[in-house]
N, C-alpha and C. Protein backbone atom coordinates (compact mmCIF):
# COMPACT_ATOMS: atom_id res chain seq x y z
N UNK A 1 0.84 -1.18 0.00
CA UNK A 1 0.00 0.00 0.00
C UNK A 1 0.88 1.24 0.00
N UNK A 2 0.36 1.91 -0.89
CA UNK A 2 1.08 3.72 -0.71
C UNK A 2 0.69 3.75 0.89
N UNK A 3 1.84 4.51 1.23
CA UNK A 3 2.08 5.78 2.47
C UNK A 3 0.98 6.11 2.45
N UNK A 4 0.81 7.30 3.61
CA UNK A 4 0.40 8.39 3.87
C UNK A 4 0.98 9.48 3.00
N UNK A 5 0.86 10.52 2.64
CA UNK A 5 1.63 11.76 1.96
C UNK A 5 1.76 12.63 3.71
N UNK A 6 2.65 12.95 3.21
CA UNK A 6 2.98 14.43 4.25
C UNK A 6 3.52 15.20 3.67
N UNK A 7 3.63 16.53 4.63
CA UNK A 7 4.19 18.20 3.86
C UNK A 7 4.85 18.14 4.92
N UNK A 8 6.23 18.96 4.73
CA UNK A 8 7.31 19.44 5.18
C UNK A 8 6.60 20.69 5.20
N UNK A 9 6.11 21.60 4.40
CA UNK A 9 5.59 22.60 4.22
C UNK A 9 4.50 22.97 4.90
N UNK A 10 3.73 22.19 5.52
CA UNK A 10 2.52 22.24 6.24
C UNK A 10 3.20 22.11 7.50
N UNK A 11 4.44 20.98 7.83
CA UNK A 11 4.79 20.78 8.98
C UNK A 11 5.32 21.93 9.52
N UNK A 12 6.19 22.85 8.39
CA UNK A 12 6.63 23.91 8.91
C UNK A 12 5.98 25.72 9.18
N UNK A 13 4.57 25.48 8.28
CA UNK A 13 3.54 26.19 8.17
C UNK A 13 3.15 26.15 9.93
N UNK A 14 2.83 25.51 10.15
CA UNK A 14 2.41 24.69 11.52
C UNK A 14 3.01 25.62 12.29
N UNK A 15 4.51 24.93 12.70
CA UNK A 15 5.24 25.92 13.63
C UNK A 15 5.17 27.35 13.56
N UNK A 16 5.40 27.64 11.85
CA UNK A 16 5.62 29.18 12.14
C UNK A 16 4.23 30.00 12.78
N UNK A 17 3.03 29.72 12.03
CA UNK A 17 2.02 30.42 12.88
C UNK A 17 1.96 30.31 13.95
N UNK A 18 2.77 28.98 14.99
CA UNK A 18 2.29 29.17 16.37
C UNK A 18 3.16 30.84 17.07
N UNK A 19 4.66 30.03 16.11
CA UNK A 19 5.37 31.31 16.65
C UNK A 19 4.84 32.77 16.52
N UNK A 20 4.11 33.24 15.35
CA UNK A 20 3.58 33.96 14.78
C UNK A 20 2.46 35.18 15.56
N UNK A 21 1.71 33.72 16.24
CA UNK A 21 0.36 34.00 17.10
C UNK A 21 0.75 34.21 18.42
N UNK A 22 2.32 33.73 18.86
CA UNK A 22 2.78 34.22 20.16
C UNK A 22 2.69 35.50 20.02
N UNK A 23 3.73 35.89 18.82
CA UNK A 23 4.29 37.34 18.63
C UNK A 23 2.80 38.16 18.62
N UNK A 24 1.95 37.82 17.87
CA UNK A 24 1.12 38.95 17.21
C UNK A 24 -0.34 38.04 16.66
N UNK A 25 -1.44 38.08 17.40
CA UNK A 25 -2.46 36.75 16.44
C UNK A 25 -2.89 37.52 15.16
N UNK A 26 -3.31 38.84 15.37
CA UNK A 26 -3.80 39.65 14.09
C UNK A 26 -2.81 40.28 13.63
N UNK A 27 -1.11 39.59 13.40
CA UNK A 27 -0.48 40.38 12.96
C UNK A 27 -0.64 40.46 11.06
N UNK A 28 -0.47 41.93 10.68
CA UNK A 28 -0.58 42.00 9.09
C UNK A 28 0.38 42.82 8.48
N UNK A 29 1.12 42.28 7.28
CA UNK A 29 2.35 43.33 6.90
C UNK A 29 1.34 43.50 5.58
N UNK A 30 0.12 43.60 5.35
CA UNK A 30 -0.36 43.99 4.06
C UNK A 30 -0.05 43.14 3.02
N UNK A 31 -0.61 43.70 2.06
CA UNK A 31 -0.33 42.51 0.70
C UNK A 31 -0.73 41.27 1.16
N UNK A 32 -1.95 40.94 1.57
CA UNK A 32 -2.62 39.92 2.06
C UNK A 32 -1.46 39.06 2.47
N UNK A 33 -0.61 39.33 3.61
CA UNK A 33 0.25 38.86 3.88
C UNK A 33 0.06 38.84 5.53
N UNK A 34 -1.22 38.45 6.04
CA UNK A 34 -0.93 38.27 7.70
C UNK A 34 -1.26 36.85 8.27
N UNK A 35 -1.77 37.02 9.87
CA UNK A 35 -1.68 35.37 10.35
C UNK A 35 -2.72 35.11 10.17
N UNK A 36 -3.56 35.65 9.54
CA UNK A 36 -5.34 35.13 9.26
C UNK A 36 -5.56 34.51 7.72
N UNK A 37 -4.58 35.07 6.81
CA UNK A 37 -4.00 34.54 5.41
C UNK A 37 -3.51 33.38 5.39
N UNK A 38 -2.30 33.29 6.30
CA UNK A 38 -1.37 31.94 6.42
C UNK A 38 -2.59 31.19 6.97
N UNK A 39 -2.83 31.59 8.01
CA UNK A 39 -3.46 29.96 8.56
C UNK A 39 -4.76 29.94 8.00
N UNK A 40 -5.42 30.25 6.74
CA UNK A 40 -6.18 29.74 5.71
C UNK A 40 -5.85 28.62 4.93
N UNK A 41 -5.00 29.32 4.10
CA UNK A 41 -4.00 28.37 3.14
C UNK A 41 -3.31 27.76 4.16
N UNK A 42 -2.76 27.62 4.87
CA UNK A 42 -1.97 26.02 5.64
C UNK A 42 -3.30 25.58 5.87
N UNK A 43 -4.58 25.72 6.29
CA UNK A 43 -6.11 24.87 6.40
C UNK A 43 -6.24 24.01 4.80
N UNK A 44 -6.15 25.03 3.94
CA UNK A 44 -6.35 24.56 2.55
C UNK A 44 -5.47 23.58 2.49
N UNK A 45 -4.10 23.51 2.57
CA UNK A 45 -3.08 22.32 2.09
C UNK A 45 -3.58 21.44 3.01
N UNK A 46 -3.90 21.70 4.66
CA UNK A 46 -3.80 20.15 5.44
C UNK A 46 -5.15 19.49 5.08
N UNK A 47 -6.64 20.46 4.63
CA UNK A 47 -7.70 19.46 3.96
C UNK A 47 -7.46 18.91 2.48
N UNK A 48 -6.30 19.58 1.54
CA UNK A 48 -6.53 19.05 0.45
C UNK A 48 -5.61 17.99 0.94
N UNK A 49 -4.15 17.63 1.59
CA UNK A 49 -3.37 16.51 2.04
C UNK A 49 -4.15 15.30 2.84
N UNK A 50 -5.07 15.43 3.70
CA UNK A 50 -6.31 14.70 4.01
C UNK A 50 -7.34 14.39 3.39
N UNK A 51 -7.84 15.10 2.10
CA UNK A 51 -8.35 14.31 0.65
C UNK A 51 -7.50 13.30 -0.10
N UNK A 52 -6.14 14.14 -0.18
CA UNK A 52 -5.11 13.04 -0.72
C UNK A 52 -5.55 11.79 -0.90
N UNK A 53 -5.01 11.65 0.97
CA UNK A 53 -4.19 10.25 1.45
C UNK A 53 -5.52 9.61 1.71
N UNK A 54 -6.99 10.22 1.82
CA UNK A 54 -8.47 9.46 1.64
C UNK A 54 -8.37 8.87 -0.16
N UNK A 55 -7.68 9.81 -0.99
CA UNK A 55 -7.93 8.84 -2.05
C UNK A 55 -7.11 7.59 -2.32
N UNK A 56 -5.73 7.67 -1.90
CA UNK A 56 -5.05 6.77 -1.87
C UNK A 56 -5.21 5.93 -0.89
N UNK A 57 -6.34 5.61 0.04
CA UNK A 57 -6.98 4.36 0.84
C UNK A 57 -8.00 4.06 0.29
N UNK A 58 -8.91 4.63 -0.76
CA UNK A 58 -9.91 4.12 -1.30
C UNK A 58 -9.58 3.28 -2.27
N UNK A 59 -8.13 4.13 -3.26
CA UNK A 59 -7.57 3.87 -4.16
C UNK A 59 -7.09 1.82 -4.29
N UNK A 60 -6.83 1.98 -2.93
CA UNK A 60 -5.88 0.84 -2.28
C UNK A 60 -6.96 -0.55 -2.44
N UNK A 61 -7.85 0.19 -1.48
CA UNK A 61 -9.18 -0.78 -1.31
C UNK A 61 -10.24 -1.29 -2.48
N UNK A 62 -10.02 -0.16 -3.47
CA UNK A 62 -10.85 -0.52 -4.62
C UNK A 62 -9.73 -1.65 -4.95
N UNK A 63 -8.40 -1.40 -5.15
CA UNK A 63 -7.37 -2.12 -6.17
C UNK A 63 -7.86 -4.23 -5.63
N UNK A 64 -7.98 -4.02 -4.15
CA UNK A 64 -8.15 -4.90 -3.69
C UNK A 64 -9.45 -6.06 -4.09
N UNK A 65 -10.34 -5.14 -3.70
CA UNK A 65 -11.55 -5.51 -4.69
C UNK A 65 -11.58 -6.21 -5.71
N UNK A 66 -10.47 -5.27 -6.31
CA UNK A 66 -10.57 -5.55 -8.05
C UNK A 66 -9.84 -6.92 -8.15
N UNK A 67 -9.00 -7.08 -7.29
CA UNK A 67 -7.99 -8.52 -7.44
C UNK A 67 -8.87 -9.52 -6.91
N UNK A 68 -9.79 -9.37 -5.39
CA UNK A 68 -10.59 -10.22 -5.56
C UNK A 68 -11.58 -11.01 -6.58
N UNK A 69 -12.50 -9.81 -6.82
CA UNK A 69 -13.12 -9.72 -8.06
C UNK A 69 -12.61 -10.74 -9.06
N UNK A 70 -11.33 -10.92 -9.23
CA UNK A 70 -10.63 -11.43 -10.89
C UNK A 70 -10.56 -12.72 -10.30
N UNK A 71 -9.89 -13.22 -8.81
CA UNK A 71 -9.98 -14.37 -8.20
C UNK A 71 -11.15 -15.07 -8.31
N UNK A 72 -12.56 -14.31 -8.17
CA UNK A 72 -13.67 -15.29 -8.29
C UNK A 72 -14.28 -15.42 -9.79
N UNK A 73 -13.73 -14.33 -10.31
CA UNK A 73 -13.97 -14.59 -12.10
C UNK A 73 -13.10 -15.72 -12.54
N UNK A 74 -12.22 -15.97 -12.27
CA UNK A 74 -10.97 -17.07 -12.91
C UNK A 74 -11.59 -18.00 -12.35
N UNK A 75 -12.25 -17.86 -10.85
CA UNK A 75 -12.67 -19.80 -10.28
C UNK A 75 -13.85 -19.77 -11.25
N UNK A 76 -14.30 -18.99 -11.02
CA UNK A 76 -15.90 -19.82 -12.01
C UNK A 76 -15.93 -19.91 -13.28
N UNK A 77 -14.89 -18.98 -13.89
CA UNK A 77 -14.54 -19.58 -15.18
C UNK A 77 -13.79 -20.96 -15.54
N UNK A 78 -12.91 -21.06 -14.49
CA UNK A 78 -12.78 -22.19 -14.69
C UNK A 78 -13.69 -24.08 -14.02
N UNK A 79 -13.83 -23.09 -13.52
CA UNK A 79 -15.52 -24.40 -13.19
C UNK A 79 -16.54 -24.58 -14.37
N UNK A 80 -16.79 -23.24 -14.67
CA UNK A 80 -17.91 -23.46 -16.00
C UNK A 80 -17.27 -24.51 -17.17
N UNK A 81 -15.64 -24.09 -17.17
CA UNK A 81 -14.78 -24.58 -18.50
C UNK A 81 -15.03 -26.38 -17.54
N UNK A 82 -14.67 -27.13 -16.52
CA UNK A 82 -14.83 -28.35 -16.02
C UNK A 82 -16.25 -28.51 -15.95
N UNK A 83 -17.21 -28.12 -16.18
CA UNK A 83 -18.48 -28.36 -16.43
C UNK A 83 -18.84 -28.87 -17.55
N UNK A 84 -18.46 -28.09 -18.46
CA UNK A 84 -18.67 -27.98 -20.03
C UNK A 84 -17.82 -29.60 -20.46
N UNK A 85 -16.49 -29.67 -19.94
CA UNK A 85 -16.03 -30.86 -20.48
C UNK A 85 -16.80 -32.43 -19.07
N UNK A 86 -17.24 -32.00 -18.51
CA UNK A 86 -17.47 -33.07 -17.78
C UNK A 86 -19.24 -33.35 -18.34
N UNK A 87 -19.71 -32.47 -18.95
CA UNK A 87 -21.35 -32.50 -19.73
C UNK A 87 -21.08 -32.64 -21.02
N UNK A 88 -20.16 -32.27 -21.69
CA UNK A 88 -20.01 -32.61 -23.34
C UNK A 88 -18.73 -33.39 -23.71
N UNK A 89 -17.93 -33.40 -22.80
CA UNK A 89 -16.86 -34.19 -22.84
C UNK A 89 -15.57 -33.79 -22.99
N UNK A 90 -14.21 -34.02 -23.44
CA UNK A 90 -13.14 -32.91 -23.50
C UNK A 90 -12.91 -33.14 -24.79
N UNK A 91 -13.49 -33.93 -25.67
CA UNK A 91 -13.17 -33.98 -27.27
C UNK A 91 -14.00 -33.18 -27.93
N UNK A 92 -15.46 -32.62 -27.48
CA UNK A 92 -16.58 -32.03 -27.96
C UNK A 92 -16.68 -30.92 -28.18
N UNK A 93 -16.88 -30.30 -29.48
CA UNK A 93 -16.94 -28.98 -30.21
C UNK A 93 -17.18 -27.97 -29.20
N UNK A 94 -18.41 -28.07 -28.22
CA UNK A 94 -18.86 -27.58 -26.99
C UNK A 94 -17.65 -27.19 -26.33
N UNK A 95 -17.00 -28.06 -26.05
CA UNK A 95 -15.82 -28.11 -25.12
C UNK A 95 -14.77 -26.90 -25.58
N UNK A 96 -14.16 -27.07 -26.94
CA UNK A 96 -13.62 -25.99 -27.48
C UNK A 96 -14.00 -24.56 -27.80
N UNK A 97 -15.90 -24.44 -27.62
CA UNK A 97 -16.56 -23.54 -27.98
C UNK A 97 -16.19 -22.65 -26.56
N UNK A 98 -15.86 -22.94 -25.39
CA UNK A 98 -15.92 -21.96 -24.46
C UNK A 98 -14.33 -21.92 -24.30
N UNK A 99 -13.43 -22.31 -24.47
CA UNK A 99 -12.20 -22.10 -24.69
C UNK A 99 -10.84 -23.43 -24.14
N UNK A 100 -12.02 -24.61 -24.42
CA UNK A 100 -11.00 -25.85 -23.64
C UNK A 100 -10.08 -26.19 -25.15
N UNK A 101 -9.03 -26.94 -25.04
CA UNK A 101 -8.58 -27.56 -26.11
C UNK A 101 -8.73 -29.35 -26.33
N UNK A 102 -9.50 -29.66 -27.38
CA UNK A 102 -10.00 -31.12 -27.74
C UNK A 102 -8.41 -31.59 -27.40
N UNK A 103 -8.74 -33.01 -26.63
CA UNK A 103 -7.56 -34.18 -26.35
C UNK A 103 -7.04 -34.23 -28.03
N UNK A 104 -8.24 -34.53 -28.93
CA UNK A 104 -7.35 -34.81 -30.06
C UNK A 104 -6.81 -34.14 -31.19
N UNK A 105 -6.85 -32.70 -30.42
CA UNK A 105 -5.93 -31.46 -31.11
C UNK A 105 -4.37 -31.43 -30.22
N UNK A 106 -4.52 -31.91 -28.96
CA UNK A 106 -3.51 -31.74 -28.09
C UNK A 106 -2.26 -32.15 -28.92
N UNK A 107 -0.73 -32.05 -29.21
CA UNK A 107 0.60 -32.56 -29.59
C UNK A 107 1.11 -32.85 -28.89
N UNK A 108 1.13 -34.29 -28.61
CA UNK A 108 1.68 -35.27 -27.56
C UNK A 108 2.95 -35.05 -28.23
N UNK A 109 4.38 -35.11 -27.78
CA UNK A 109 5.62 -35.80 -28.41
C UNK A 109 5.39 -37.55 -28.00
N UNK A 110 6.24 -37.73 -29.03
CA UNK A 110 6.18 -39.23 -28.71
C UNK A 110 7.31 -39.50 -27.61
N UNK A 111 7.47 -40.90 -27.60
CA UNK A 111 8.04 -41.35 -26.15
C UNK A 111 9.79 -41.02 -26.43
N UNK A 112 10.29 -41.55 -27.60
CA UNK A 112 11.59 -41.44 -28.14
C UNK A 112 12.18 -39.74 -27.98
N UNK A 113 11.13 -39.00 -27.91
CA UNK A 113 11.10 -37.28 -28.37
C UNK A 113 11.49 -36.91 -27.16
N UNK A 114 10.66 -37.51 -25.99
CA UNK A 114 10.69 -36.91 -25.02
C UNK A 114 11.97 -37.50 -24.17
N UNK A 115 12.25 -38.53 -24.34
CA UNK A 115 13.50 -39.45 -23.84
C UNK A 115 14.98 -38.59 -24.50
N UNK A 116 14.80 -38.25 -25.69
CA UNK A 116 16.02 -37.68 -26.54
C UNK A 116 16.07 -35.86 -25.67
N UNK A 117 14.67 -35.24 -25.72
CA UNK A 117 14.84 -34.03 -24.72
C UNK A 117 15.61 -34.24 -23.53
N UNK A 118 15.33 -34.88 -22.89
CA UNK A 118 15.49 -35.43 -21.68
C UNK A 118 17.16 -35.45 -21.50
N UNK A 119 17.60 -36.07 -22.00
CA UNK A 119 19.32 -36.57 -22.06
C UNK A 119 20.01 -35.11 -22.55
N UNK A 120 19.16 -34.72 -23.65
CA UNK A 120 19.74 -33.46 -23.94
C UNK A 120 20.55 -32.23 -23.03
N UNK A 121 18.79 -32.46 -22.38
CA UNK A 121 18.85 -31.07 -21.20
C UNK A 121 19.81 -31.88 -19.81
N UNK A 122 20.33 -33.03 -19.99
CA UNK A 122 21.03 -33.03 -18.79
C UNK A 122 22.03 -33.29 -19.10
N UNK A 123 22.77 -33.57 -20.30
CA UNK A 123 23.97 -33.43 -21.08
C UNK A 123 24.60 -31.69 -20.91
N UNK A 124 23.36 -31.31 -21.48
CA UNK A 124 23.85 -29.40 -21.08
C UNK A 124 24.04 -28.99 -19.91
N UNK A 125 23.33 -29.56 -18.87
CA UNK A 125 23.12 -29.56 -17.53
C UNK A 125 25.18 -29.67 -17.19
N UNK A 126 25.39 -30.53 -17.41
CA UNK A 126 26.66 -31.68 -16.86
C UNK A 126 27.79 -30.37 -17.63
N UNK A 127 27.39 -30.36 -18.83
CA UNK A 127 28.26 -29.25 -19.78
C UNK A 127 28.71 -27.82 -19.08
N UNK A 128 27.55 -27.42 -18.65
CA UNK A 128 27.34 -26.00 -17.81
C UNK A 128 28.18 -26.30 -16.16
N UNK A 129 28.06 -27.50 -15.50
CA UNK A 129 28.86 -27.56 -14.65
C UNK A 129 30.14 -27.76 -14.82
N UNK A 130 30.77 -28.10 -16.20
CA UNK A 130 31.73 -29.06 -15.74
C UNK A 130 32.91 -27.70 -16.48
């Protein structure tokens, strides 16, 4: 899961108005520049930083959802697909119609094929160690 977000800028927004409101609470140098300005906008950043980090927990929780979601789509898809071949069979047009593959489309290697792979890959095997 994403963090939380935080501001350095809010953190330090923070302090300075306290110091600020020691010195002076209605202090104003003009140019919409006093402690009733600042601690607006530092309000504005810490509710829009608390919208944030609300979207990035919804964000999180939807994502979650969504992976569940695909978990129970894949089981029942694949139940419907063991349905289909256990009611029409695994050779039956049916069977291929929802996305199984017929036994007698399958490409078996033969026994010699798979015996000759076999020696191969541990010939290379022996090669790579030795």
């Amino acid at each position: 899961m994403k963090t939380a977000r935080t501001s350095t800028a809010l953190e330090k927004a923070t302090a300075r108005l306290r110091a600020l409101r020691a010195i002076n609470p209605t202090l104003d140098f003009g140019n919409d520049r006093s402690v009733l300005n600042f601690d607006t906008l530092a309000n504005k950043l810490e509710y829009r930083l608390e919208k944030h980090n609300q979207l990035l927990t919804d964000l999180e929780t939807s994502k979650n959802e969504l992976k569940e979601l695909e978990k129970q789509v894949n089981e029942l898809s694949s139940q419907m697909l063991k349905g289909v071949e256990f009611m029409y069979g695994h050779d039956s047009d049916e069977y291929e119609l929802v996305g199984g593959v017929k036994m007698s489309d399958r490409v078996r290697k033969s026994r010699i094929t798979r015996l000759k792979s076999s020696s191969d890959t541990q010939a290379a095997n022996i090669a790579k160690a030795g």
